[in-house]
N, C-alpha and C. Protein backbone atom coordinates (compact mmCIF):
# COMPACT_ATOMS: atom_id res chain seq x y z
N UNK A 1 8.60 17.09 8.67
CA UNK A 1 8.71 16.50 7.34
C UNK A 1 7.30 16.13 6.88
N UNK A 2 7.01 16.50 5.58
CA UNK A 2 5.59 16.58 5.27
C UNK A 2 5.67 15.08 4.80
N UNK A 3 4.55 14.05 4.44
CA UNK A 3 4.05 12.86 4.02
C UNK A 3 3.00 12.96 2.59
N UNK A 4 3.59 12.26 1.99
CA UNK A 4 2.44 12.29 0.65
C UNK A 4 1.85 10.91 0.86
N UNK A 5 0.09 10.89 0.50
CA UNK A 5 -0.32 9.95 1.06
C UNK A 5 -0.86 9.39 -0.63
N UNK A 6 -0.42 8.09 -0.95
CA UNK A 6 -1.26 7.81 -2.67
C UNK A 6 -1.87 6.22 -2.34
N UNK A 7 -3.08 6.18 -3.22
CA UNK A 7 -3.61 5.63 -2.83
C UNK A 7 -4.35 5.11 -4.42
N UNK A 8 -4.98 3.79 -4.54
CA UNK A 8 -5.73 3.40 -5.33
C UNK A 8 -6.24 2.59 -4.69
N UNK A 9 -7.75 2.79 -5.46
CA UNK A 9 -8.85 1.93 -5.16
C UNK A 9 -8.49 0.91 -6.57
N UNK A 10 -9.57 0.13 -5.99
CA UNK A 10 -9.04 -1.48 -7.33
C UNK A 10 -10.00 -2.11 -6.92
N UNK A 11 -10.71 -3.08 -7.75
CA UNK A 11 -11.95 -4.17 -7.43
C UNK A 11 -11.41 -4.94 -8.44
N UNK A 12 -12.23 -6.70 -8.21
CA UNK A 12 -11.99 -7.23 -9.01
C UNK A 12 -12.72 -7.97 -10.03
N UNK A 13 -12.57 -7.97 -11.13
CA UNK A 13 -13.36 -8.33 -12.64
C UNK A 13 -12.80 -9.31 -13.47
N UNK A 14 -13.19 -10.30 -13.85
CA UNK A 14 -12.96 -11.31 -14.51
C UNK A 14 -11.46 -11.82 -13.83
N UNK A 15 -11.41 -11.97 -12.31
CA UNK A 15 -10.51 -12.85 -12.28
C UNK A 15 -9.21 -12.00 -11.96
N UNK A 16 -9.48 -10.32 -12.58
CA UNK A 16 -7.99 -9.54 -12.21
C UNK A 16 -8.52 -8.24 -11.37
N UNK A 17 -7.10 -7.82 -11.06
CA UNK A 17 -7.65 -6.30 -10.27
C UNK A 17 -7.66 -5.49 -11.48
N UNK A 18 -8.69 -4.40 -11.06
CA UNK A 18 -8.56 -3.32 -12.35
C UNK A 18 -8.64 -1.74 -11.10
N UNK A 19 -7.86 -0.94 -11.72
CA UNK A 19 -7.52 0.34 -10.83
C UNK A 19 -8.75 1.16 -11.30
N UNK A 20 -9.60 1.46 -10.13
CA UNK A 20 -10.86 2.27 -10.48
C UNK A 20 -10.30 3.82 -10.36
N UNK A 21 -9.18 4.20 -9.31
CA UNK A 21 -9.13 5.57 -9.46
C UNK A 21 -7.51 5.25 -8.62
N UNK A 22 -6.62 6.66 -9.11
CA UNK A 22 -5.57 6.82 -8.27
C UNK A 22 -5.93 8.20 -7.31
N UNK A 23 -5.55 8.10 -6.05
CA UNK A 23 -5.84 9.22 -5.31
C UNK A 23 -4.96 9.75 -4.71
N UNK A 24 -4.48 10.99 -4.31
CA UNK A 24 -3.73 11.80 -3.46
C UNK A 24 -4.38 12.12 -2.33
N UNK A 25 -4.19 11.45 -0.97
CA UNK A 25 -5.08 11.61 -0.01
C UNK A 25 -4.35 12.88 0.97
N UNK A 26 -5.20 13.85 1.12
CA UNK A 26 -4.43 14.63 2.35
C UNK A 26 -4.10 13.97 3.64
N UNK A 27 -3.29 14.17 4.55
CA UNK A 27 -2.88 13.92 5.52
C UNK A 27 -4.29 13.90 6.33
N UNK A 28 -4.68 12.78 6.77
CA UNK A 28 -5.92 12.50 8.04
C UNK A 28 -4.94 11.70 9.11
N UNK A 29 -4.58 12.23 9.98
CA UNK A 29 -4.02 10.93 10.99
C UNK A 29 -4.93 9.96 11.55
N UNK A 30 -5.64 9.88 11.97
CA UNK A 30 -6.81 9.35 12.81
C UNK A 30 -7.03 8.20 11.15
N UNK A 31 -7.16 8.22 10.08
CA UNK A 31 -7.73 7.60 9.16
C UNK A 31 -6.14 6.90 8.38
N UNK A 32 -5.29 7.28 8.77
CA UNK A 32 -3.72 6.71 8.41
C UNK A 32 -3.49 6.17 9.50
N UNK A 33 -3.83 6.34 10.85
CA UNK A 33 -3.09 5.71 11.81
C UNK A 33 -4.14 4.12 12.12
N UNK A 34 -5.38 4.59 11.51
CA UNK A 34 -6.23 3.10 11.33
C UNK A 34 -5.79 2.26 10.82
N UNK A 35 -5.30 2.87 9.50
CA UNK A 35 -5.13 1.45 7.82
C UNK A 35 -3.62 1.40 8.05
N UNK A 36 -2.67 2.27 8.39
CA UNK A 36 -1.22 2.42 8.02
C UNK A 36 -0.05 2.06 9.14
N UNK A 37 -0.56 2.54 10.49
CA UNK A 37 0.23 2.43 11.35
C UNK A 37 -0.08 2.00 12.65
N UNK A 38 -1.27 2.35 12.93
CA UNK A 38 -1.75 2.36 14.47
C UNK A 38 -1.29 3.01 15.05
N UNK A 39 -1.90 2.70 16.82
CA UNK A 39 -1.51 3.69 17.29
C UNK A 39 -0.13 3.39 18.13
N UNK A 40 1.01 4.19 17.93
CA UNK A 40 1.91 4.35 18.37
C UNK A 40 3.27 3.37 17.85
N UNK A 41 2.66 3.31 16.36
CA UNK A 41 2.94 2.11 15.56
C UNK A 41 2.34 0.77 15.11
N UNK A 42 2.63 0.48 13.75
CA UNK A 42 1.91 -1.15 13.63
C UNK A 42 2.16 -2.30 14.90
N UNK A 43 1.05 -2.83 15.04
CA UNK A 43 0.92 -3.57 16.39
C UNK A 43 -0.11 -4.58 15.83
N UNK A 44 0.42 -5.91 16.84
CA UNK A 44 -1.03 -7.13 16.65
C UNK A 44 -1.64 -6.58 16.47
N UNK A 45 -2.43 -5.78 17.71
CA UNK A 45 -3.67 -5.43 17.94
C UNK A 45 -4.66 -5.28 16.41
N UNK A 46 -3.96 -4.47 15.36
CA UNK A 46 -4.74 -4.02 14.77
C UNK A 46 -5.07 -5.11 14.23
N UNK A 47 -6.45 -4.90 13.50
CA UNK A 47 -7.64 -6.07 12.53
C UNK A 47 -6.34 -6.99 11.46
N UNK A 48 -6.31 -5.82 10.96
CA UNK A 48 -5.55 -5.79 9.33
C UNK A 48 -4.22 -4.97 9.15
N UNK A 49 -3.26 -5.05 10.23
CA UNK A 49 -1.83 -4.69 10.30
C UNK A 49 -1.52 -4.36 8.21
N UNK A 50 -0.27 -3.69 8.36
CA UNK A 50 -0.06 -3.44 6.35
C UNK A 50 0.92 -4.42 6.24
N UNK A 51 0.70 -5.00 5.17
CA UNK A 51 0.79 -6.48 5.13
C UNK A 51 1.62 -6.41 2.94
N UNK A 52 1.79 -5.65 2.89
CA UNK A 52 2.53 -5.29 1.74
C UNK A 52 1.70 -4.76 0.20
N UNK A 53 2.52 -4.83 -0.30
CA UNK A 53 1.62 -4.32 -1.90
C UNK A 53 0.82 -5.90 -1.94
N UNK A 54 -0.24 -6.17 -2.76
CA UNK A 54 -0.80 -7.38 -3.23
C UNK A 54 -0.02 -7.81 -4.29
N UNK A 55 0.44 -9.15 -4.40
CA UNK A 55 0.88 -9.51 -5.66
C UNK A 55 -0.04 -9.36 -7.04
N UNK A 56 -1.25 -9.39 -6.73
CA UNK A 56 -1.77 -9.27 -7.96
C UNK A 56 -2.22 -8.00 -8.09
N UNK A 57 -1.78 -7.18 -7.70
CA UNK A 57 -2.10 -5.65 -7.97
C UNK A 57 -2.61 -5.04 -9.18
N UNK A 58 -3.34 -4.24 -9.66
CA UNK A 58 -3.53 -3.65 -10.71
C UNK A 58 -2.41 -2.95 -11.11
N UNK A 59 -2.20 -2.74 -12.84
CA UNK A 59 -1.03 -2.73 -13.79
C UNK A 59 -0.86 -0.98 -12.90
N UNK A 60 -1.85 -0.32 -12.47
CA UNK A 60 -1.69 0.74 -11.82
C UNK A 60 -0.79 1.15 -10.87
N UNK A 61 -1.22 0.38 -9.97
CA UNK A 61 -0.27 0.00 -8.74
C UNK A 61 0.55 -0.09 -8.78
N UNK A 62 1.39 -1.56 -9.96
CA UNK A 62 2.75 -1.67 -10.06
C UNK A 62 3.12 -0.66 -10.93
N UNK A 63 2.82 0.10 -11.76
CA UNK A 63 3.81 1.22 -12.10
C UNK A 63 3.80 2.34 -11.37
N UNK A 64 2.95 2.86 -10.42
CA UNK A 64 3.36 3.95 -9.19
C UNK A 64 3.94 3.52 -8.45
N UNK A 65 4.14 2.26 -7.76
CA UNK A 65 4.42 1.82 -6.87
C UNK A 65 6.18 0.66 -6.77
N UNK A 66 5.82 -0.04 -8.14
CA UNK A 66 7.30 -0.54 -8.27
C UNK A 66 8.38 -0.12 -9.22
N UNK A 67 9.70 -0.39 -9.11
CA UNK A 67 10.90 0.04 -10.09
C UNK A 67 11.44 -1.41 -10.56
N UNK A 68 12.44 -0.89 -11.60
CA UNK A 68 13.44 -2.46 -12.19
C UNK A 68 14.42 -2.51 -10.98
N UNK A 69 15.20 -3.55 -11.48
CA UNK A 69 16.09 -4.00 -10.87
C UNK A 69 17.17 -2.95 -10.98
N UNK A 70 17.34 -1.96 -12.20
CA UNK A 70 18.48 -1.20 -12.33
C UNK A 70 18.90 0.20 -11.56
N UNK A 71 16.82 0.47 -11.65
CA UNK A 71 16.97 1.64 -10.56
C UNK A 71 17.31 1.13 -8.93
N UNK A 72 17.15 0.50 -8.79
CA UNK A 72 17.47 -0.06 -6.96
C UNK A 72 18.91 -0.18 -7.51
N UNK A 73 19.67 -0.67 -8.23
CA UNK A 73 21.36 -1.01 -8.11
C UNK A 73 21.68 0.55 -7.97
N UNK A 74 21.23 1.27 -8.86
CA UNK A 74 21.25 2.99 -9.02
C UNK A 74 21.25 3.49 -7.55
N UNK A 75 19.83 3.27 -6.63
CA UNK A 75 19.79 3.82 -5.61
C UNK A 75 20.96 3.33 -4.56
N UNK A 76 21.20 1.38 -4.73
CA UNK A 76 22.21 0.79 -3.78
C UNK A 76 23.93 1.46 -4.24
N UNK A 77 23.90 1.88 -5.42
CA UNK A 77 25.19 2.34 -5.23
C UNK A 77 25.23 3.82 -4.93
N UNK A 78 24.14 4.48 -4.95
CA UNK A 78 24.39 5.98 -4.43
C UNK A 78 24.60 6.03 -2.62
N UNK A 79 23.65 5.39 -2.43
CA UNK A 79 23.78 4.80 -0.80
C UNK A 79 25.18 3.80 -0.24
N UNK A 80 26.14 3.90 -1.51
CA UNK A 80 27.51 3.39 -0.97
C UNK A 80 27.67 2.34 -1.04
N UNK A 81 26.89 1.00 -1.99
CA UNK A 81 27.36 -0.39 -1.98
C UNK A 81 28.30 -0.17 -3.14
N UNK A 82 29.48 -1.05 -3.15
CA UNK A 82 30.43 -1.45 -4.16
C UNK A 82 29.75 -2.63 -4.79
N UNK A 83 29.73 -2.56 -6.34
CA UNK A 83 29.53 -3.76 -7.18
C UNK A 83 29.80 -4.62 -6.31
N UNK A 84 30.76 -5.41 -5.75
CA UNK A 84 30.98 -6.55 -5.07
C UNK A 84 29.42 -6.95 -4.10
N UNK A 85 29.22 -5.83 -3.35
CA UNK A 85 28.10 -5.98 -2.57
C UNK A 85 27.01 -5.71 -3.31
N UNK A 86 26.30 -5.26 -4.27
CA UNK A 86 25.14 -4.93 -4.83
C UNK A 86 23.82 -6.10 -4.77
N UNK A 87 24.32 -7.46 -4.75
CA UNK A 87 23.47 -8.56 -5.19
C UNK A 87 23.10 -8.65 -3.25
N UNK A 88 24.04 -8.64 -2.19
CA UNK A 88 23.92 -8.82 -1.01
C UNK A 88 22.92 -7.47 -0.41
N UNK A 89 23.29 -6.40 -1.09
CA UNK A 89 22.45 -4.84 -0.74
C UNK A 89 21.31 -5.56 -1.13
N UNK A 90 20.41 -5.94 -2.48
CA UNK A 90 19.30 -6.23 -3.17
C UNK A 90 18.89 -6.89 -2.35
N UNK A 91 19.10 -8.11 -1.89
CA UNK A 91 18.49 -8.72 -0.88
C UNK A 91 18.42 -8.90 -0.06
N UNK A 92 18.92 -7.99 0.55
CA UNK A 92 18.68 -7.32 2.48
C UNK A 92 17.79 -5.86 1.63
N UNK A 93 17.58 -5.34 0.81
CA UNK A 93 16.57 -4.58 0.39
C UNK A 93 15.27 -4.93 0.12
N UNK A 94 14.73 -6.21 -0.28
CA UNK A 94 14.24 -6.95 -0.14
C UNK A 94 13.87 -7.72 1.01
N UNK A 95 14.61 -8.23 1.52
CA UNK A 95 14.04 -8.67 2.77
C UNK A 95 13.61 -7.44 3.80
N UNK A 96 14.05 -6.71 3.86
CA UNK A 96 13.86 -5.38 4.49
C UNK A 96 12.46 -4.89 4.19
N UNK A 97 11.67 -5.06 2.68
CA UNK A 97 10.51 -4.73 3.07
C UNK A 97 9.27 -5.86 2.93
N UNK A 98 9.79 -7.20 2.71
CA UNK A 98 8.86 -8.22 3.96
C UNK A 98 9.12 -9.53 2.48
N UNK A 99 8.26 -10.49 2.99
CA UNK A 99 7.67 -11.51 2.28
C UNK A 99 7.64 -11.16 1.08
N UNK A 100 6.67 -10.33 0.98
CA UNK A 100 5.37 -10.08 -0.04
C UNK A 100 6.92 -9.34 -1.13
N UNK A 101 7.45 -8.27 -0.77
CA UNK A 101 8.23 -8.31 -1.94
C UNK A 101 9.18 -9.06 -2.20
N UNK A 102 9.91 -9.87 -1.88
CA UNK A 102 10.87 -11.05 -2.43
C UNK A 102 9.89 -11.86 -3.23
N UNK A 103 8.15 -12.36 -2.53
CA UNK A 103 7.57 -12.91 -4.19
C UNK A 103 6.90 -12.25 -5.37
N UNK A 104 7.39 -10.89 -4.35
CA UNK A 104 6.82 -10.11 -6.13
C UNK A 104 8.34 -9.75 -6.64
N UNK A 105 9.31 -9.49 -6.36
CA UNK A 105 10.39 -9.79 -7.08
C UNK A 105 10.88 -11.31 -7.91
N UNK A 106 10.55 -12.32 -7.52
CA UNK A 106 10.50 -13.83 -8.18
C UNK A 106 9.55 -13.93 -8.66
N UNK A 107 8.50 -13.38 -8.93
CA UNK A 107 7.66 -13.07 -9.60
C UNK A 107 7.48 -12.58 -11.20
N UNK A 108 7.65 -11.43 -11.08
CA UNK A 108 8.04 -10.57 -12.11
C UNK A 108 9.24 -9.50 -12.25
N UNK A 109 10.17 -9.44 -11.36
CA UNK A 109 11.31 -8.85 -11.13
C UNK A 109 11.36 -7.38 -11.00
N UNK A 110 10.28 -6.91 -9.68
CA UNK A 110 9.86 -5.73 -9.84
C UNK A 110 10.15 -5.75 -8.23
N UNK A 111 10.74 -4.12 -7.73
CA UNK A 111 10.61 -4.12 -6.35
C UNK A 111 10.45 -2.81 -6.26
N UNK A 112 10.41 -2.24 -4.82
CA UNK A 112 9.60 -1.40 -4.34
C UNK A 112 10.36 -0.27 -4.13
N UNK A 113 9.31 1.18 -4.56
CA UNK A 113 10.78 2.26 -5.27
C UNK A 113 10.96 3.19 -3.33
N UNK A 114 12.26 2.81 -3.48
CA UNK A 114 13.15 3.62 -2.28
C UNK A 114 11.79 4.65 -1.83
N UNK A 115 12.31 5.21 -0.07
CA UNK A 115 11.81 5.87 0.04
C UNK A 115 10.10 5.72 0.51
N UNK A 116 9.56 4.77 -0.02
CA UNK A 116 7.79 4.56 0.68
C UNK A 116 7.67 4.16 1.58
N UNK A 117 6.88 4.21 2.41
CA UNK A 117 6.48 3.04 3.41
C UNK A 117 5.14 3.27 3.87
N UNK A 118 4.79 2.35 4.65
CA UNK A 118 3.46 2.68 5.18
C UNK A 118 2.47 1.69 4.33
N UNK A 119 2.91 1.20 3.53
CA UNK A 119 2.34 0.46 2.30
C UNK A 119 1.82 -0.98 2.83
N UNK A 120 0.19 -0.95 1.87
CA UNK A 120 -0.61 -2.15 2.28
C UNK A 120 -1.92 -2.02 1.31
N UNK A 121 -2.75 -3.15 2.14
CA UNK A 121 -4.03 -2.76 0.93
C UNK A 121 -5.52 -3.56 1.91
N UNK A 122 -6.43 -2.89 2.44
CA UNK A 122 -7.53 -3.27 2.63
C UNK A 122 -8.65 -3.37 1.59
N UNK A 123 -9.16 -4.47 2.11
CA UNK A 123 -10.74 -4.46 0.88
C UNK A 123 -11.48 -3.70 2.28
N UNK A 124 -13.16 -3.56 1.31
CA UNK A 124 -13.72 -2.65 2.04
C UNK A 124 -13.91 -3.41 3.60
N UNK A 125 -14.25 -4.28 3.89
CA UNK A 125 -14.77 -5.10 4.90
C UNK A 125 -13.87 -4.84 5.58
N UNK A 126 -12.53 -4.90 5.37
CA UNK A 126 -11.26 -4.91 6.43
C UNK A 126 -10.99 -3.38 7.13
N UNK A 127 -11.09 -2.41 5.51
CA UNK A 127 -11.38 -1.06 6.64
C UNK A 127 -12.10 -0.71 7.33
N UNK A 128 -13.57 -1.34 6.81
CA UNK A 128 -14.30 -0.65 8.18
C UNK A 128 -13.75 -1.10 9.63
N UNK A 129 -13.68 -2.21 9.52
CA UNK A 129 -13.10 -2.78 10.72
C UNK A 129 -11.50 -2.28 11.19
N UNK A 130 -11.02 -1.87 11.00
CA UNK A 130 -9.76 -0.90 10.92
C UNK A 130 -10.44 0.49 11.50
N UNK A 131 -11.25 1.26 10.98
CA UNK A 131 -11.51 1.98 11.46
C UNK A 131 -12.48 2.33 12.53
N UNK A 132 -13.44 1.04 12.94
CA UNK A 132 -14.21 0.63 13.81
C UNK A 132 -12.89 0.35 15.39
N UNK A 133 -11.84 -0.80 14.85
CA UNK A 133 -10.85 -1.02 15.63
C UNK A 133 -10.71 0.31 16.61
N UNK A 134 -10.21 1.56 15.50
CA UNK A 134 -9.52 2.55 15.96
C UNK A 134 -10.89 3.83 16.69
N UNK A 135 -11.77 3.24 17.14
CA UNK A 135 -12.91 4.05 17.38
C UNK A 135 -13.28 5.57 16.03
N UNK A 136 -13.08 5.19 15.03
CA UNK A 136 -13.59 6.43 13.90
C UNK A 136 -14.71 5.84 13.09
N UNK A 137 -15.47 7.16 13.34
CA UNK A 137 -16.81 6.90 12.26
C UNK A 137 -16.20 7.58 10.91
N UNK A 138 -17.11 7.71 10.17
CA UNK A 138 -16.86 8.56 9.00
C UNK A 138 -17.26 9.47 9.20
N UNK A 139 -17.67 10.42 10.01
CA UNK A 139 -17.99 11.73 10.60
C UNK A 139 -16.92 12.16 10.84
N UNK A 140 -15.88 11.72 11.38
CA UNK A 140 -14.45 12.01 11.92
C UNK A 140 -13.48 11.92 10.98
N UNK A 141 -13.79 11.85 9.73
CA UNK A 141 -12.80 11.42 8.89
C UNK A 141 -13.18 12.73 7.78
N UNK A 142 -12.01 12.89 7.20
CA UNK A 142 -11.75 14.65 6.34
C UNK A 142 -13.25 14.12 4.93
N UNK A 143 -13.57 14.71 4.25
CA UNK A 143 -13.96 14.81 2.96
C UNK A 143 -13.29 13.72 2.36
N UNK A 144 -12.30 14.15 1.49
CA UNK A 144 -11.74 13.13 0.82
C UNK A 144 -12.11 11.27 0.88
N UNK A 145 -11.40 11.34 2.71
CA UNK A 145 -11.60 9.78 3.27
C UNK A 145 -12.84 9.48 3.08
N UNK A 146 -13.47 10.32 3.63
CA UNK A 146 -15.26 10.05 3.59
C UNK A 146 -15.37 9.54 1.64
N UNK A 147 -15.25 10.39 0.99
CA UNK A 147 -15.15 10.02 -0.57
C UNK A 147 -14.73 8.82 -1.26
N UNK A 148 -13.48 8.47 -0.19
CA UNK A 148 -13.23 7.40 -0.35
C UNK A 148 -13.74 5.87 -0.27
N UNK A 149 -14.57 5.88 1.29
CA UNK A 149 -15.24 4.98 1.26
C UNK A 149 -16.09 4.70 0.71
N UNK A 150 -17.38 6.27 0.22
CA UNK A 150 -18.29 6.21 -0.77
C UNK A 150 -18.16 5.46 -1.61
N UNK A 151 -17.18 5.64 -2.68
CA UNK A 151 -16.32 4.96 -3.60
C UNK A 151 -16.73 3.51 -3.83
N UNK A 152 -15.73 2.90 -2.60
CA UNK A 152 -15.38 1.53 -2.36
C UNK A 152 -16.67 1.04 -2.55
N UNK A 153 -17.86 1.12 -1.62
CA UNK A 153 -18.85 0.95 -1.27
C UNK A 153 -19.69 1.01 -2.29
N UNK A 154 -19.43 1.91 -3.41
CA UNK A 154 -20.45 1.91 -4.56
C UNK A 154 -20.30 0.53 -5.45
N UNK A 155 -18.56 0.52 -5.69
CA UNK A 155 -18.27 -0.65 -6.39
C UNK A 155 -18.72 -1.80 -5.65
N UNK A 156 -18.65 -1.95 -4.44
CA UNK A 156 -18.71 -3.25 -3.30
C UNK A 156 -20.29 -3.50 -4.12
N UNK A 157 -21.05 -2.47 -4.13
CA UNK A 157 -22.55 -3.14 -4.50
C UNK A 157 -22.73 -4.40 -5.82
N UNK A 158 -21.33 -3.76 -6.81
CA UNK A 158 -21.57 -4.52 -7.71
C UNK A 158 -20.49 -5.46 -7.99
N UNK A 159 -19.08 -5.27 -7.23
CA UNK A 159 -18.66 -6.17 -7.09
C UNK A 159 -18.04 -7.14 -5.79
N UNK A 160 -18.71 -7.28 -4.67
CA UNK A 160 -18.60 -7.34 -3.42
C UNK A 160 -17.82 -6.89 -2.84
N UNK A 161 -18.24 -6.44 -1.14
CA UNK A 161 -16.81 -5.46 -0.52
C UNK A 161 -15.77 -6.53 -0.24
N UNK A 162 -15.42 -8.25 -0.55
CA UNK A 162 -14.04 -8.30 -0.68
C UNK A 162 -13.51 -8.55 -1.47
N UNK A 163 -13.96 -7.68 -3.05
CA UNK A 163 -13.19 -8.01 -4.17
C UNK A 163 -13.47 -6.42 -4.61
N UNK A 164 -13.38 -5.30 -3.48
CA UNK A 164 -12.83 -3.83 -3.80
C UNK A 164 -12.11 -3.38 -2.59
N UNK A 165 -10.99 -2.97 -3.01
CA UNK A 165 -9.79 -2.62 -1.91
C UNK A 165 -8.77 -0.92 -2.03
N UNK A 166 -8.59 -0.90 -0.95
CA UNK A 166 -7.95 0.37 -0.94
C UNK A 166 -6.25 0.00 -1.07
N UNK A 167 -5.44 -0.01 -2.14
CA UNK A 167 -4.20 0.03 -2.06
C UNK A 167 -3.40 1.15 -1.92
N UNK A 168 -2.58 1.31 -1.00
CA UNK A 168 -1.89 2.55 -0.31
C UNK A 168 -0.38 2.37 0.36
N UNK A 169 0.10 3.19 0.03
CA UNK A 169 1.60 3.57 0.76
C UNK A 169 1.72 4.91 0.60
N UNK A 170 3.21 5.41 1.28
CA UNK A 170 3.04 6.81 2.25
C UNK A 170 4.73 6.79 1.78
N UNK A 171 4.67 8.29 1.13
CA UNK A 171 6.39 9.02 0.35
C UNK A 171 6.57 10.12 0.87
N UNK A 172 7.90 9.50 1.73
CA UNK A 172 8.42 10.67 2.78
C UNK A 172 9.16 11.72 2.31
């Protein structure tokens, strides 16, 4: 089963995130199994385990990344909940993918569209160390990734590396 890997970079300016680029990352394992999973799955061990979407995400983010409330009832009743159960499905759907979305659902009433996972967000400081963790230079890492950090790193100059971050999740 193939993996689509999407990704935005985001820094922050006057106080909000702003989405510097959306990316389609090819499949790197060695550079997904740093930021996304580890090895042999998310574990302590890692620096910066994925720790959910950011609540304050760029307006980017939340529209690739979240749905309404109507499409999840949509998805909970194709997956077999009866109206009776729909409100009990929502929030074992919710709790199911952590903290972070039950307060971005009480938040702004937005949750996370079926189907992703893998989803999190490092600033630059945290990946290197993620990928330091996982013994990878950027020699070892495809084009793209390498591009990626370029990136981060350009903005980091002008707006420090922990107010530019890599936001990412993975559509199976």
């Amino acid at each position: 089963m193939g993996v689509d890997v999407y990704a935005v970079i985001e820094y922050k300016q006057c106080g909000s995130y702003w989405a510097f680029c959306e990316l389609d990352l090819p499949r790197d394992d060695r550079f997904l199994s740093s930021i996304a999973w580890g090895d042999g799955g998310v574990t302590d061990e890692m620096p910066h385990p994925p720790r959910g979407i950011p609540l304050d995400c760029s307006s980017r983010v939340s529209g690739a990344f979240h749905v309404g409330r109507e499409e999840i009832r949509e998805y909970l009743e194709i997956a077999g909940s009866n109206n009776d159960e729909i409100d009990t499905a929502l929030q074992e759907y919710l709790v199911a993918h952590g903290e972070w979305a039950v307060q971005q659902y009480a938040k702004s009433g937005l949750l996370p569209q079926p189907d992703l996972t893998g989803y999190g967000w490092l600033n630059l400081t945290e990946l290197r160390e993620n990928l330091a963790h996982a013994k990878i230079t950027e020699a070892d890492l495809t084009p793209p990734c390498r591009a990626v950090i370029a990136a981060m790193e350009s903005l980091a100059r002008t707006f420090r590396p922990e107010s530019v971050r890599l936001v990412f999740w993975l559509s199976m």
